[in-house]
PDB file of N, CA and C in Angstrom:
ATOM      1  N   UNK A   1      61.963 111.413 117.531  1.00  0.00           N
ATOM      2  CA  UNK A   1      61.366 110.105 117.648  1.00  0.00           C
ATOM      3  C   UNK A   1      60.958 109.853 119.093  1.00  0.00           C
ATOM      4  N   UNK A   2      59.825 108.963 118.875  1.00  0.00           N
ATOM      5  CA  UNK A   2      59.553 108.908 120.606  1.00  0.00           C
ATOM      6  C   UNK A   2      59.720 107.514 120.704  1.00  0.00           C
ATOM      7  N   UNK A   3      60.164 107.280 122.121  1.00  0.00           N
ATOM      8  CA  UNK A   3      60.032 105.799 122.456  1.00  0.00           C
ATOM      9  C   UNK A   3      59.171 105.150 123.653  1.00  0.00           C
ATOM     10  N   UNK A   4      59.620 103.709 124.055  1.00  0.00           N
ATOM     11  CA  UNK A   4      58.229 103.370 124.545  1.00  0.00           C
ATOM     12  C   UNK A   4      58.294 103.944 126.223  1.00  0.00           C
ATOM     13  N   UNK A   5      59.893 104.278 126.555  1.00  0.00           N
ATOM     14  CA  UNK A   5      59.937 104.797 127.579  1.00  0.00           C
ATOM     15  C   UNK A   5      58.631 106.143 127.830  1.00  0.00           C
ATOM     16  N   UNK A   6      58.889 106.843 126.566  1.00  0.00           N
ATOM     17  CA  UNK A   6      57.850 108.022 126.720  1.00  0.00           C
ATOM     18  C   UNK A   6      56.016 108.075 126.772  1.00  0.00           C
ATOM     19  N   UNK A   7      56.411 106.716 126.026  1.00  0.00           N
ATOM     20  CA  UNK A   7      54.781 106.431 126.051  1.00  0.00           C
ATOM     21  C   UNK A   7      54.459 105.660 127.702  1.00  0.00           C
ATOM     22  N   UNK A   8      55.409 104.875 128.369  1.00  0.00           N
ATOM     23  CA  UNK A   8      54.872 104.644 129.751  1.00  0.00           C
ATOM     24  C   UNK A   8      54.945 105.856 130.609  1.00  0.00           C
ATOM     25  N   UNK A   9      55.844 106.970 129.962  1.00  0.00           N
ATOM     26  CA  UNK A   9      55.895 107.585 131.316  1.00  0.00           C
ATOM     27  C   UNK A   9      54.445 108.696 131.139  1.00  0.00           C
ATOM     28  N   UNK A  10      53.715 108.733 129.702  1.00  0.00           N
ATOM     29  CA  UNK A  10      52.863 109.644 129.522  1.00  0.00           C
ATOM     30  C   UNK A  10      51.552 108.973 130.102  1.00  0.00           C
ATOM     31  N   UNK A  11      51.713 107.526 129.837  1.00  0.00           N
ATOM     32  CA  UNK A  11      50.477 106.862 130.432  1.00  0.00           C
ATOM     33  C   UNK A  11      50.288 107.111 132.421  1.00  0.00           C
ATOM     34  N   UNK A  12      51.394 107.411 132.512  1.00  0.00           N
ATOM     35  CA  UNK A  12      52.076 107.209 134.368  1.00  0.00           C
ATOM     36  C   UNK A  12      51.455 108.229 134.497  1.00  0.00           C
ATOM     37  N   UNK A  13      51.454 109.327 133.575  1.00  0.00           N
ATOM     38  CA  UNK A  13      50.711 110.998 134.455  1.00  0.00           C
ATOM     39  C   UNK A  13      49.383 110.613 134.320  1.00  0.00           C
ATOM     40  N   UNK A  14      48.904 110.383 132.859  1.00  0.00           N
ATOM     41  CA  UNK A  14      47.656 110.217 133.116  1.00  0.00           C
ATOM     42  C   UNK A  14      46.764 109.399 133.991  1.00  0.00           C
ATOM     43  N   UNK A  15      48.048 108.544 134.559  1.00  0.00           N
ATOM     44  CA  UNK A  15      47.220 107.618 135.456  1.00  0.00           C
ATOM     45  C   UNK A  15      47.172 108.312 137.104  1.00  0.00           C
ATOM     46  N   UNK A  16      48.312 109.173 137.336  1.00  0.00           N
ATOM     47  CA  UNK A  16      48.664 109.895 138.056  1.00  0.00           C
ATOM     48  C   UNK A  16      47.430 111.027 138.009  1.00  0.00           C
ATOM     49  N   UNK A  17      46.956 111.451 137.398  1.00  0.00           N
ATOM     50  CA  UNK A  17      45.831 112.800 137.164  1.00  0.00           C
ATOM     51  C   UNK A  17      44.621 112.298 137.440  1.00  0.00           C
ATOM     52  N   UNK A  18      44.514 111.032 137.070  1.00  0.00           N
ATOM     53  CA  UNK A  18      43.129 109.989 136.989  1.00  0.00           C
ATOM     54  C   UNK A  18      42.605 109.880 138.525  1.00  0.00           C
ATOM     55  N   UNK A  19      44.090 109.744 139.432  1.00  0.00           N
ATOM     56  CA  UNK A  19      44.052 109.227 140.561  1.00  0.00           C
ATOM     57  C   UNK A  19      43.894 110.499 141.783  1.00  0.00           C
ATOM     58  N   UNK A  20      43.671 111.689 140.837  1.00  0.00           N
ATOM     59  CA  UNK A  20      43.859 113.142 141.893  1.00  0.00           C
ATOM     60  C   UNK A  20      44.859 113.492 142.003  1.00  0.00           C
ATOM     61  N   UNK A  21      45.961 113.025 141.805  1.00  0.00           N
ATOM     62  CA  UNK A  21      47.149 113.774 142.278  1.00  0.00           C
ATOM     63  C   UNK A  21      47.401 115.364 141.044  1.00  0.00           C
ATOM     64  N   UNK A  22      47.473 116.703 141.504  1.00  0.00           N
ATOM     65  CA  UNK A  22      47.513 117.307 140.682  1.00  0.00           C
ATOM     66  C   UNK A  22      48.710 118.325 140.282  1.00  0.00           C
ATOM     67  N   UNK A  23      49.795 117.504 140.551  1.00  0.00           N
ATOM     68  CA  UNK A  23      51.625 117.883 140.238  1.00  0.00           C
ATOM     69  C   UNK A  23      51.672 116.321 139.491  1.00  0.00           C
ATOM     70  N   UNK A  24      52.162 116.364 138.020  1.00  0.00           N
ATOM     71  CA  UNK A  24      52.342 115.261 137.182  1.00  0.00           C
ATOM     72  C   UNK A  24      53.337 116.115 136.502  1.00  0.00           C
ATOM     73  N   UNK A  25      54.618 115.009 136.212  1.00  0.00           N
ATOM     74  CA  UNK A  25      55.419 115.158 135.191  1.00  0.00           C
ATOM     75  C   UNK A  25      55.907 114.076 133.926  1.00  0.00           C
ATOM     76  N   UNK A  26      56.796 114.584 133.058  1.00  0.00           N
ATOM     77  CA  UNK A  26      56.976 113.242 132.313  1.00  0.00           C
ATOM     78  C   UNK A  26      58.236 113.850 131.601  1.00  0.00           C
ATOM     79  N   UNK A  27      58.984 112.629 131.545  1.00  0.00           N
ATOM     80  CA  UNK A  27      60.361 112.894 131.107  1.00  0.00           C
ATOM     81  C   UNK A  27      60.023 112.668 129.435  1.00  0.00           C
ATOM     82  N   UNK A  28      61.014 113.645 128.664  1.00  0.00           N
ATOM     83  CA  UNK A  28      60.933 113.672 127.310  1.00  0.00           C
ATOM     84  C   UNK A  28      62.649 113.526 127.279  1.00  0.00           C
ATOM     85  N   UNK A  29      63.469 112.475 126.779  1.00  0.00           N
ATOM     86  CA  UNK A  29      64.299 112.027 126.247  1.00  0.00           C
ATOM     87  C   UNK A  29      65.049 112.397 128.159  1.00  0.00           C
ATOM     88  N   UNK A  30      65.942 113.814 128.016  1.00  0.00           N
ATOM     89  CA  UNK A  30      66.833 114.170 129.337  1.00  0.00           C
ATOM     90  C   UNK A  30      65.831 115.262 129.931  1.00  0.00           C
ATOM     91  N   UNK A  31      64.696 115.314 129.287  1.00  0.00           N
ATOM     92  CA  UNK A  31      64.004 116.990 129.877  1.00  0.00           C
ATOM     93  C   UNK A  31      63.159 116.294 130.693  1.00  0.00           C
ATOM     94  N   UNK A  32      62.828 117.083 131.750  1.00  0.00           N
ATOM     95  CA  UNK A  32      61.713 116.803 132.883  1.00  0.00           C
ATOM     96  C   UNK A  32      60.770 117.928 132.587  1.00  0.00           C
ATOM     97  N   UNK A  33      59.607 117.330 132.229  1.00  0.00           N
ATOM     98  CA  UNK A  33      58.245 118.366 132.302  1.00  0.00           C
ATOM     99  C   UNK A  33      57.951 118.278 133.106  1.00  0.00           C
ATOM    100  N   UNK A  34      56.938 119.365 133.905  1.00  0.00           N
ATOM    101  CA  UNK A  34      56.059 119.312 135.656  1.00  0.00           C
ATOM    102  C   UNK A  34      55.258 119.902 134.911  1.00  0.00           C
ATOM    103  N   UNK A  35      53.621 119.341 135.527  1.00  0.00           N
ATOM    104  CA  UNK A  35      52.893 120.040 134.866  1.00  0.00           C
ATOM    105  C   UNK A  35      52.218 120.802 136.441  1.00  0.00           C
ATOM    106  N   UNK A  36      51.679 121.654 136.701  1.00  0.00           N
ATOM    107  CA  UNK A  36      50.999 121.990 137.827  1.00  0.00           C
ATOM    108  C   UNK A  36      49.821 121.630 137.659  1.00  0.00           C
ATOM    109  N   UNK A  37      48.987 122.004 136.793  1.00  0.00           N
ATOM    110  CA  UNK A  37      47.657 122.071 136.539  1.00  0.00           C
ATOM    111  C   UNK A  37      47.300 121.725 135.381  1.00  0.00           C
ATOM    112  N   UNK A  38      47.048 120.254 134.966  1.00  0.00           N
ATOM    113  CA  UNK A  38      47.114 119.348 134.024  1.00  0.00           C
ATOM    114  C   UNK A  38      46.044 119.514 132.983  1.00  0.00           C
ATOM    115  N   UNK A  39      46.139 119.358 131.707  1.00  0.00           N
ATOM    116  CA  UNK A  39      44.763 119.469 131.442  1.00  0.00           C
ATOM    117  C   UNK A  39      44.508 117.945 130.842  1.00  0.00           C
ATOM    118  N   UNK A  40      43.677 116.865 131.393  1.00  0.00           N
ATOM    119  CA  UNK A  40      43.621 115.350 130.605  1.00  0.00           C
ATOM    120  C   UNK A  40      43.430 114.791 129.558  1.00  0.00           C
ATOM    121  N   UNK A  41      43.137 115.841 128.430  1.00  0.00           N
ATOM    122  CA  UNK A  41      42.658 116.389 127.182  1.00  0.00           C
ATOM    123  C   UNK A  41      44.367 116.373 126.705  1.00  0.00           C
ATOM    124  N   UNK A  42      44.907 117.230 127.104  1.00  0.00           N
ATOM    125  CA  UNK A  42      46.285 117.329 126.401  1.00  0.00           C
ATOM    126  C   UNK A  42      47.141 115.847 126.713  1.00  0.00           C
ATOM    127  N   UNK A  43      46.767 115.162 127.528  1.00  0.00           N
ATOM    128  CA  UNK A  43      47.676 114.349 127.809  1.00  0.00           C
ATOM    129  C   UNK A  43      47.469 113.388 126.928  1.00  0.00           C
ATOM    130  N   UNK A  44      46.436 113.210 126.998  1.00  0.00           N
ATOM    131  CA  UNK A  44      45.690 112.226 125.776  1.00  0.00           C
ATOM    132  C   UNK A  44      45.661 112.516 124.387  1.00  0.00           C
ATOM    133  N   UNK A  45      45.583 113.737 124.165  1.00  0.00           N
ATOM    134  CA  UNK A  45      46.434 114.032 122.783  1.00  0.00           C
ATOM    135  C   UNK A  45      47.986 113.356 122.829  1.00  0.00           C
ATOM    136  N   UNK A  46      48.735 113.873 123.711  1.00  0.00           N
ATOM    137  CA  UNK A  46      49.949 113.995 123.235  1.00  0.00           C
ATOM    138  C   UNK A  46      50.468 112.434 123.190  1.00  0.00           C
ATOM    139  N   UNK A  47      49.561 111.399 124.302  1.00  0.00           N
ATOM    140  CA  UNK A  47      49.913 110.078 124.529  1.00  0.00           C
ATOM    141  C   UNK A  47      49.115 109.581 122.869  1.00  0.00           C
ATOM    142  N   UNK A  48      48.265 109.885 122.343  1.00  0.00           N
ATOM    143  CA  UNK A  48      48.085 109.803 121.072  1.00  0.00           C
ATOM    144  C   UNK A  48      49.070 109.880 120.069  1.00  0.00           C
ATOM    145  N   UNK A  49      50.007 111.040 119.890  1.00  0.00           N
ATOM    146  CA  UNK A  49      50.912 111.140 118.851  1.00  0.00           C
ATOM    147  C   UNK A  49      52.058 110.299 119.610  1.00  0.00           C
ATOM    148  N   UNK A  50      52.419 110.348 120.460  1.00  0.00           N
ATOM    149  CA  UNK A  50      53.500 109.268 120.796  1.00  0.00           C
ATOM    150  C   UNK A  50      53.192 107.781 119.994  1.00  0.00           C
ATOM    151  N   UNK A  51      51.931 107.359 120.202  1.00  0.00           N
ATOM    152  CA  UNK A  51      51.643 106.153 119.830  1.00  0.00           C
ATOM    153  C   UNK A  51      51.713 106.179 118.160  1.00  0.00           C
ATOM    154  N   UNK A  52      51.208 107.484 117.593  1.00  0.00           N
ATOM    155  CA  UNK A  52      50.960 107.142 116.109  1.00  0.00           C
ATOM    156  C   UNK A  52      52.620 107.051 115.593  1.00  0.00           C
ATOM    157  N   UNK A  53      53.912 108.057 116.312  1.00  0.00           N
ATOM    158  CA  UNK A  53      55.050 108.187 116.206  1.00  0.00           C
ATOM    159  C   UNK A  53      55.672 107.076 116.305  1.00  0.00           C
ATOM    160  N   UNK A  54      55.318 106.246 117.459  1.00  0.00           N
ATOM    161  CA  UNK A  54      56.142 104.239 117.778  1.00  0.00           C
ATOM    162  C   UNK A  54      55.095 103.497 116.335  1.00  0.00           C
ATOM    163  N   UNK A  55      54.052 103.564 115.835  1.00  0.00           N
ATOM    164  CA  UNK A  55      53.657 102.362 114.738  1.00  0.00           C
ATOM    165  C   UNK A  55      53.868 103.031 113.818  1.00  0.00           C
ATOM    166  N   UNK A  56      54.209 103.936 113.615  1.00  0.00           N
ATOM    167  CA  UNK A  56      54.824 104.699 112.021  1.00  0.00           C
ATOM    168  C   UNK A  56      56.070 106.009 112.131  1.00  0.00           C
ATOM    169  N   UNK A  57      56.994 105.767 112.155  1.00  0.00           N
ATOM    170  CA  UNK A  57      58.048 106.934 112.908  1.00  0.00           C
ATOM    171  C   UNK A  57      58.284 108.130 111.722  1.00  0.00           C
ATOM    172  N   UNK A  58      57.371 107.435 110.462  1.00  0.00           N
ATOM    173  CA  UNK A  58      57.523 108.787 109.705  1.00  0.00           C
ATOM    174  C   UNK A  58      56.306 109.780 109.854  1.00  0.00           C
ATOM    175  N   UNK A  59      55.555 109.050 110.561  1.00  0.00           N
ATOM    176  CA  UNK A  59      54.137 109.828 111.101  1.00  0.00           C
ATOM    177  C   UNK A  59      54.528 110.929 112.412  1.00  0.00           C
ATOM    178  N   UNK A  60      55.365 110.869 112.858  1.00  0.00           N
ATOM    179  CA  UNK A  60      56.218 111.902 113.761  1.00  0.00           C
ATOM    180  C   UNK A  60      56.174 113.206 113.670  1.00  0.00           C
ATOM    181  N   UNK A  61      55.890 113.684 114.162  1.00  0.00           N
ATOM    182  CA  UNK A  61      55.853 115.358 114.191  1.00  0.00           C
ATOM    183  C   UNK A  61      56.674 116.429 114.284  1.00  0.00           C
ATOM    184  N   UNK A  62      58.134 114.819 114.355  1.00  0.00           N
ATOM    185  CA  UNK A  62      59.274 115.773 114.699  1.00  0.00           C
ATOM    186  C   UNK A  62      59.855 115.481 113.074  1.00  0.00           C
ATOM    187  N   UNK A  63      60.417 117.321 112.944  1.00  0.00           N
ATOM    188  CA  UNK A  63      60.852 117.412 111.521  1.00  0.00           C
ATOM    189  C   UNK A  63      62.771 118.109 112.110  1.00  0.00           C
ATOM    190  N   UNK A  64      63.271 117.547 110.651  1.00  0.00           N
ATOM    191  CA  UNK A  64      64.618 118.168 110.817  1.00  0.00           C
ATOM    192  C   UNK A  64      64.959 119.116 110.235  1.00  0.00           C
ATOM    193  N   UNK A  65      65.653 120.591 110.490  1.00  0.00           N
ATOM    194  CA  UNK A  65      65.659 121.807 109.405  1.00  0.00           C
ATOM    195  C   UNK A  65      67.074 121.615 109.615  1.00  0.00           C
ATOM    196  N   UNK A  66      67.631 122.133 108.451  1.00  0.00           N
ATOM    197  CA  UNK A  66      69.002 122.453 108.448  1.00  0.00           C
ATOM    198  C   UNK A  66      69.576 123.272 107.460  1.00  0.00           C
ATOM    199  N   UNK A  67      69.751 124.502 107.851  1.00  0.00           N
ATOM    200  CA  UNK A  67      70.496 125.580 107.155  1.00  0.00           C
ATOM    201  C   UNK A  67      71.235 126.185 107.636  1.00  0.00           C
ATOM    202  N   UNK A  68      72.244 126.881 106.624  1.00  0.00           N
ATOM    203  CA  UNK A  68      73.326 127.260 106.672  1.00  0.00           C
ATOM    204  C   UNK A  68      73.407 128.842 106.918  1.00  0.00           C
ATOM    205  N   UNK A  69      74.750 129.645 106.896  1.00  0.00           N
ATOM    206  CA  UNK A  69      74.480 130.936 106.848  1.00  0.00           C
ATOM    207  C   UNK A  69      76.289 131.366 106.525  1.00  0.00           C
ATOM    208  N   UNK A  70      76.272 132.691 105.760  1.00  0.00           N
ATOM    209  CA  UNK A  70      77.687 132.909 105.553  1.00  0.00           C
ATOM    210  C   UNK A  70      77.930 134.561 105.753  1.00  0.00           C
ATOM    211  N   UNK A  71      78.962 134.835 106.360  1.00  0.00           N
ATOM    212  CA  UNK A  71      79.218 136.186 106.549  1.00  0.00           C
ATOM    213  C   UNK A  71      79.663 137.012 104.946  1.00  0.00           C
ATOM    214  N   UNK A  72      79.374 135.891 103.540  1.00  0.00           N
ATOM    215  CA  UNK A  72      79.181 136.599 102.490  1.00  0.00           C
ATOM    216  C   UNK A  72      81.416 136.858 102.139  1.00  0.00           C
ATOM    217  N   UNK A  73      81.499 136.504 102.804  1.00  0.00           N
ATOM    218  CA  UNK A  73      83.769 136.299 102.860  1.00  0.00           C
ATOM    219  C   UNK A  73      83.784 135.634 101.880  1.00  0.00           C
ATOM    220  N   UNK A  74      84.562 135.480 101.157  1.00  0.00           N
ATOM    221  CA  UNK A  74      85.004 133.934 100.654  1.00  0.00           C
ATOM    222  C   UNK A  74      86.997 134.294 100.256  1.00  0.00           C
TER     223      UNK A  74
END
């Protein structure tokens, strides 16, 4: 799930890239991204699915897997 923290901090690079600066990062939950060499195309995608993810959170891209496994013992 994304939140709105992520959507200001994605708007912050792009505003950051807009402005020339060309070292932009953006925090995703505890992770720090750096981007070196940005592309403004991706940012704007990705500040896109953030947004479609906050007005519909089942529209999210993030999926949950969960399986098991057994050494076949019992």
């Amino acid at each position: 799930m994304y939140s709105k923290q992520n959507l200001e901090s994605i708007e912050k690079a792009i505003s950051d890239l807009q402005l020339g600066k060309r070292v932009t990062s953006v925090w995703y939950g505890d992770t720090r991204i750096q981007y070196a060499s940005v592309d403004l195309q991706d940012l704007l995608n990705f500040r896109n699915r953030i947004k479609a993810g906050l007005e519909d959170p089942e529209k999210s891209n993030k999926r949950r897997v969960i399986f098991t496994t057994t050494k076949g013992l019992k």
